[in-house]
Protein backbone atom coordinates (compact mmCIF):
# COMPACT_ATOMS: atom_id res chain seq x y z
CA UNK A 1 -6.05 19.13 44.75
CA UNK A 2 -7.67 15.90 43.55
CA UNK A 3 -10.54 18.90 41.37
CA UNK A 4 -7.34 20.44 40.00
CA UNK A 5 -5.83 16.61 39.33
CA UNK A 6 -9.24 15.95 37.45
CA UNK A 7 -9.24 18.75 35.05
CA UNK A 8 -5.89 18.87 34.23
CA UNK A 9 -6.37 15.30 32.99
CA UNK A 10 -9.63 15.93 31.07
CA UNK A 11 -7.21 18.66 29.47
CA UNK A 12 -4.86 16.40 28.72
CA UNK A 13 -6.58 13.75 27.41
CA UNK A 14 -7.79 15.20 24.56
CA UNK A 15 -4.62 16.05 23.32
CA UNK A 16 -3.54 12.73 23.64
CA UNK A 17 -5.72 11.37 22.01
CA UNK A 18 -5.32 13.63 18.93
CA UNK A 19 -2.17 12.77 18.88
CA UNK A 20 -2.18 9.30 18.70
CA UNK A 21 -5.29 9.27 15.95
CA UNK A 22 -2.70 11.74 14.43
CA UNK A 23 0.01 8.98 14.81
CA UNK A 24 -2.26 5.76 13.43
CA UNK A 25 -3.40 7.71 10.67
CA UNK A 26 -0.06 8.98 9.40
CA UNK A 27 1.37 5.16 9.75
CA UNK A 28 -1.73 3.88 8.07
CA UNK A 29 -1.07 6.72 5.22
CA UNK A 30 2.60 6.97 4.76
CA UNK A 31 1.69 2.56 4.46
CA UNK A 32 -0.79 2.73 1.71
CA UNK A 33 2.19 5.32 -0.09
CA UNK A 34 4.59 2.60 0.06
CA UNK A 35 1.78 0.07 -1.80
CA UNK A 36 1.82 2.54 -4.40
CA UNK A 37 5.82 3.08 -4.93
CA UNK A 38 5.77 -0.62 -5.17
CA UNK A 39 9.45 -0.95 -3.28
CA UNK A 40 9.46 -4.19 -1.96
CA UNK A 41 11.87 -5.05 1.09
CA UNK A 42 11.67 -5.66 4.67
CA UNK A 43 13.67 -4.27 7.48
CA UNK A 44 16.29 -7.03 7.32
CA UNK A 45 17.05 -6.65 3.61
CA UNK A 46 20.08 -4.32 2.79
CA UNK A 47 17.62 -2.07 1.07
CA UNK A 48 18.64 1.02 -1.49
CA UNK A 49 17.31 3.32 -3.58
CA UNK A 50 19.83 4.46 -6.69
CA UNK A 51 19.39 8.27 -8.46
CA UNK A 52 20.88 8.70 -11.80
CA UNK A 53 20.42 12.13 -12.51
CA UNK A 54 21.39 13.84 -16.10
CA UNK A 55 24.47 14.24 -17.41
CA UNK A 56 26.12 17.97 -18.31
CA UNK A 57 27.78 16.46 -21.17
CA UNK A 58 25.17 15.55 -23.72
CA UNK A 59 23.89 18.32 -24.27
CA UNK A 60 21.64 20.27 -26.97
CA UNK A 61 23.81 23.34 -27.28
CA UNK A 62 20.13 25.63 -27.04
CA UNK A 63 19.77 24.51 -23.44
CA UNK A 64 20.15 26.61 -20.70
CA UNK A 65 22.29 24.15 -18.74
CA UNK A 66 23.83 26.66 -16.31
CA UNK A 67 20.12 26.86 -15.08
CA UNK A 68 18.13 23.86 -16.40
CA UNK A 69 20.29 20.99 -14.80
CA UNK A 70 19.79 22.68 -11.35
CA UNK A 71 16.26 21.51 -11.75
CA UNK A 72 17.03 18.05 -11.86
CA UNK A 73 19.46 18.00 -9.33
CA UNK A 74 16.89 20.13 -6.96
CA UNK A 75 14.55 16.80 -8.33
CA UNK A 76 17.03 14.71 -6.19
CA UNK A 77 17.15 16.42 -3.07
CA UNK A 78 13.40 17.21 -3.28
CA UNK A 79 12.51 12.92 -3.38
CA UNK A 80 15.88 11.89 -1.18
CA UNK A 81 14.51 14.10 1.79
CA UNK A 82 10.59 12.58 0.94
CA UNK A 83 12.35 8.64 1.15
CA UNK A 84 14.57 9.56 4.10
CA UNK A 85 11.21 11.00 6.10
CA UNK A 86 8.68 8.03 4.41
CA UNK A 87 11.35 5.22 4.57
CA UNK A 88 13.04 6.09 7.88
CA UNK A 89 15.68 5.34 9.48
CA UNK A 90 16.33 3.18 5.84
CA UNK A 91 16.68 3.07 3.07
CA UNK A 92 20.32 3.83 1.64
CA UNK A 93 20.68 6.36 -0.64
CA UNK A 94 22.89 6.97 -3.68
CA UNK A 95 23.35 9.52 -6.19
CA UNK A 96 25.13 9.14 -9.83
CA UNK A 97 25.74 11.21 -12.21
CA UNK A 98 24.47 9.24 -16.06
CA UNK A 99 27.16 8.80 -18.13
CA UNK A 100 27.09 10.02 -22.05
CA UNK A 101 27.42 6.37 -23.28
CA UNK A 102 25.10 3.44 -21.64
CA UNK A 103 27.50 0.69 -22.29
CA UNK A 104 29.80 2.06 -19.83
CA UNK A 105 28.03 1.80 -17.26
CA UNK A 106 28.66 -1.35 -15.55
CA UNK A 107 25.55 -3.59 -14.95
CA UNK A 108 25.54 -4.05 -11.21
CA UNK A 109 24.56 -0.40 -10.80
CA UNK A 110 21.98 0.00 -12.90
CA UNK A 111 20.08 -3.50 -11.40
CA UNK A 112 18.49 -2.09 -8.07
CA UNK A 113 15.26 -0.02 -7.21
CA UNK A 114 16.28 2.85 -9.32
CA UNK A 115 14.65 6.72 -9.39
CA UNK A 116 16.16 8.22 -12.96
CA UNK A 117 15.68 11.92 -13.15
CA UNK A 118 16.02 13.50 -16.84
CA UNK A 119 14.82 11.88 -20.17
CA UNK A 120 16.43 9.37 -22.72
CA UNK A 121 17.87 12.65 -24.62
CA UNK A 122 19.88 13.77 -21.08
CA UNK A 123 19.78 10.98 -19.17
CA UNK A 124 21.52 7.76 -21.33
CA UNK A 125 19.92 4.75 -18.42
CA UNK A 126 16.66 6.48 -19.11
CA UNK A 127 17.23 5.99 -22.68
CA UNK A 128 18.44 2.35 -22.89
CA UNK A 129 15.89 1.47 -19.90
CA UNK A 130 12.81 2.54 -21.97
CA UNK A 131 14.46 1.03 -25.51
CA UNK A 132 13.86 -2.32 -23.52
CA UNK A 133 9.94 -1.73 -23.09
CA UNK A 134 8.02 -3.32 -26.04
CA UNK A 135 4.71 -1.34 -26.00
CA UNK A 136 5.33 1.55 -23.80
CA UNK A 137 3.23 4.34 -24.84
CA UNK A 138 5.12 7.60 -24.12
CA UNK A 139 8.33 9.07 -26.71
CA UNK A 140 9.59 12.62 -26.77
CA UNK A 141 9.37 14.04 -30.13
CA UNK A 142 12.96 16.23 -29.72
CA UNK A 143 12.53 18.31 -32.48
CA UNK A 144 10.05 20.62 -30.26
CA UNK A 145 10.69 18.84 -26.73
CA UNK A 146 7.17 17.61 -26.46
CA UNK A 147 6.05 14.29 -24.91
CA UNK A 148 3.64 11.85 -26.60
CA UNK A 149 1.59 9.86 -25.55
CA UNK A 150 0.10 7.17 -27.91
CA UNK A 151 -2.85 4.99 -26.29
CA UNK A 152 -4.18 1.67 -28.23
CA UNK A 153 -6.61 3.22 -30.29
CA UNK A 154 -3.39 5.00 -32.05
CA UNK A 155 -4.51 8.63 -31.31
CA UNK A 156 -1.50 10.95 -30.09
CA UNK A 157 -1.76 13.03 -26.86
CA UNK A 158 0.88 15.90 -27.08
CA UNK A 159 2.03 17.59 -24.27
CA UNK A 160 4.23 20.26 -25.71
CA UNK A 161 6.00 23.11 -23.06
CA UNK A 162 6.08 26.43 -24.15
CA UNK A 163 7.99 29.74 -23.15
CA UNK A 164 5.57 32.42 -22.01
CA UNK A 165 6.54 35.81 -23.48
CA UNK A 166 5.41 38.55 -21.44
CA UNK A 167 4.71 41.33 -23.57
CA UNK A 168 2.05 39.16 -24.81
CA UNK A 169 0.80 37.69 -21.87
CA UNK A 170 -2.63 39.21 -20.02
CA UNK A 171 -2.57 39.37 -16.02
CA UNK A 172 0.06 38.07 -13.81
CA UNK A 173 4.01 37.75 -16.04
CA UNK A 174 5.96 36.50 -13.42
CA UNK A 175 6.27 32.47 -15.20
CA UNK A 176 8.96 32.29 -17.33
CA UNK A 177 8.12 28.48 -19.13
CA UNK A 178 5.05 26.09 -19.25
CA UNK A 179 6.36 22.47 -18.75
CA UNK A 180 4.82 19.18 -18.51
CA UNK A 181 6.62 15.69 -16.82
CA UNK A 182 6.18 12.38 -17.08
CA UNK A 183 6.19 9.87 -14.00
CA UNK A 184 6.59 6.28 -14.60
CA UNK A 185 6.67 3.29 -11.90
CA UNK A 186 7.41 0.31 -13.59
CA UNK A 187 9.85 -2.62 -13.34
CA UNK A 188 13.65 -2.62 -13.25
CA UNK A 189 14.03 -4.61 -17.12
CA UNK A 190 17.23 -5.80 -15.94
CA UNK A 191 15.84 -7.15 -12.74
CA UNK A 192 11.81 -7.76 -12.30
CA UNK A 193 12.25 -8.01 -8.41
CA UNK A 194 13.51 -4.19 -8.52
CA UNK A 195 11.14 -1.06 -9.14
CA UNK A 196 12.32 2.09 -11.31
CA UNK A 197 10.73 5.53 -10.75
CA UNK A 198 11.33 7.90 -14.22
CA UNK A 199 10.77 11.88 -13.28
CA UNK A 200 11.15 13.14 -16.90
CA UNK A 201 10.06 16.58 -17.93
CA UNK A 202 9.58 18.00 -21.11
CA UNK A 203 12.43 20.39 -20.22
CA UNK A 204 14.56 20.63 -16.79
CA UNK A 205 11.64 22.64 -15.20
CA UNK A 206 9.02 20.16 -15.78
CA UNK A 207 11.54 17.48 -13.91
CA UNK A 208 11.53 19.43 -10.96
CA UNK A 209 7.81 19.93 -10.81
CA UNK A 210 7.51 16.42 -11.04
CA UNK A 211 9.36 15.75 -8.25
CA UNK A 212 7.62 18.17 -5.88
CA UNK A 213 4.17 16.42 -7.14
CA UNK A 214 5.43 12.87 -6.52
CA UNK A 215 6.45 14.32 -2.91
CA UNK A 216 3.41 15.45 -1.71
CA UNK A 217 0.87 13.91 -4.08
CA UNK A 218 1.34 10.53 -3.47
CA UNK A 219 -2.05 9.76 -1.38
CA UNK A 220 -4.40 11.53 -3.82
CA UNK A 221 -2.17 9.21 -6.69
CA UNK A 222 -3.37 6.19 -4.88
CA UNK A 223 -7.08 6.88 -4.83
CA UNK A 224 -6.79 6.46 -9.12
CA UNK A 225 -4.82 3.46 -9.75
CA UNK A 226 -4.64 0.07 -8.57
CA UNK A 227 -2.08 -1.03 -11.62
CA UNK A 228 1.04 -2.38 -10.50
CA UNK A 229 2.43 -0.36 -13.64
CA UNK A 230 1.20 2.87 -13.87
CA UNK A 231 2.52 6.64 -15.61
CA UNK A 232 1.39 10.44 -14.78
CA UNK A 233 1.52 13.61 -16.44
CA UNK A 234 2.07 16.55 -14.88
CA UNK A 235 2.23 20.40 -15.75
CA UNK A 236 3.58 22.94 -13.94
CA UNK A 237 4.67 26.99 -14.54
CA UNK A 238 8.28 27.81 -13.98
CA UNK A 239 7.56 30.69 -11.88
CA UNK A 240 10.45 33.85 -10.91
CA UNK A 241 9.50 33.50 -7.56
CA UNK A 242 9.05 30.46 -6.50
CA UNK A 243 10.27 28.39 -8.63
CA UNK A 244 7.67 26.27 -10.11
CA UNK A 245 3.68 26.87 -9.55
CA UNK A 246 1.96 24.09 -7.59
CA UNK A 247 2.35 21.07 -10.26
CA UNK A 248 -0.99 19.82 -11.60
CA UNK A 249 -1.96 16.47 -12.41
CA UNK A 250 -3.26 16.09 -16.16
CA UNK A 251 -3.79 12.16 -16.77
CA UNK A 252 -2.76 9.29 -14.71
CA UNK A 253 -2.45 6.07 -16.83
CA UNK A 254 -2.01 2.21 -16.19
CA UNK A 255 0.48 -0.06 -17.69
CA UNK A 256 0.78 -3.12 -18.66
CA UNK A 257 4.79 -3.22 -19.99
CA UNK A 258 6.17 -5.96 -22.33
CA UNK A 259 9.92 -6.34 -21.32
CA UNK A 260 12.77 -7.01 -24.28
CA UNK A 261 15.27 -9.75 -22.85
């Protein structure tokens, strides 16, 4: 009995142990992840996160909107259910719908941690938000949807999506469009205590590819910047089957934002 006690605890031990190394290390992980989203609060605060998604309403009449805004609302569930698991059992979560005009929004709600899915042409807080940064280096040229990215030496980077047509494509033909996103962490401008997260693609699939990267990219992100300000740019395949191909990271970039009062 006491040979049979013995092994069954050098069985068991093991597996214990694993576990717990399993345990530290994910605390230690999910820990250096929060560093990087740069959310500050403590358990006692009344913390919460606030998603303004686009808005149906302004809308270039060439979109596919029946499809393309289900990509950015797919952009909310995909980082609610990341906070909710990294965050748990807080923070609060709540999700808005932009309206067309900025000034009607009243000013309370746009003062928090805020994660803003869509760009300025969509998305009207993304818009006024990034009119009140001085020198930040990213615009979207609307004319052909493409982001650009202007660095200090005054040489554009274009990222520019692209639909794939597939009787000229070689090999596999199952992506439909070539998207990029752009991921910002900076400062709330209305409030410097408060963070705001920007998931803006190029076009709706780029948002949602964007999201998924932020969701399960985060660790690898922290390995390349130590800026409390920093942007990403993304690409990723709007794929028939699956949605989006696995997003890939093009440039990470630090920031150093002016803020307009």
């Amino acid at each position: 009995m006491l040979d049979f006690a013995w092994d069954l605890f050098l069985l068991v031990l093991p597996a214990a142990a694993g576990y717990l190394l399993n345990v530290f290390r994910k605390k230690v992980l999910n820990g250096r992840i929060k560093k990087l989203l740069r959310f500050n609060f403590s358990k006692s605060d009344k913390f919460s996160i606030h998603f303004i998604t686009a808005n149906t309403g302004c809308y270039d009449e060439n979109e596919l909107v029946t499809l393309g805004f289900i990509f950015e609302y797919m952009s909310v569930g995909e980082i609610k259910s990341f906070f909710s698991k990294l965050y748990a059992p807080y923070p609060e979560m709540t999700t808005n719908m932009s309206k067309e005009h900025f000034n009607d929004i009243k000013r309370k709600e746009i003062k928090e941690n805020l994660v803003l899915i869509g760009g300025p042409f969509h998305n009207s807080v993304t818009g006024a938000l990034l009119n009140k940064m001085e020198n930040c280096p990213f615009h979207y040229d609307l004319s052909d949807a493409t982001l650009v990215y202007t660095p200090p030496t005054g040489e554009e980077v274009r990222f520019t999506p692209r639909m794939y047509d597939p009787s000229a494509e070689s090999g596999n033909k199952s992506y439909f469009e070539g998207d990029y996103c752009l991921i910002m962490n900076v400062k709330n401008p209305l409030d410097s205590s408060k963070r705001i997260i920007l998931i803006s693609g190029c076009r709706s699939v780029g948002c949602y590819g964007g999201a998924v990267y932020l969701s399960t990219k985060l660790s690898e992100i922290k390995k390349m910047t130590q800026s409390d300000e920093y942007a990403l740019v993304i690409q990723c395949d709007g794929e028939r089957e699956d949605l989006v191909s696995p997003p890939q990271l093009c440039a990470c970039y630090p920031l150093d934002i002016r803020y307009k009062p």
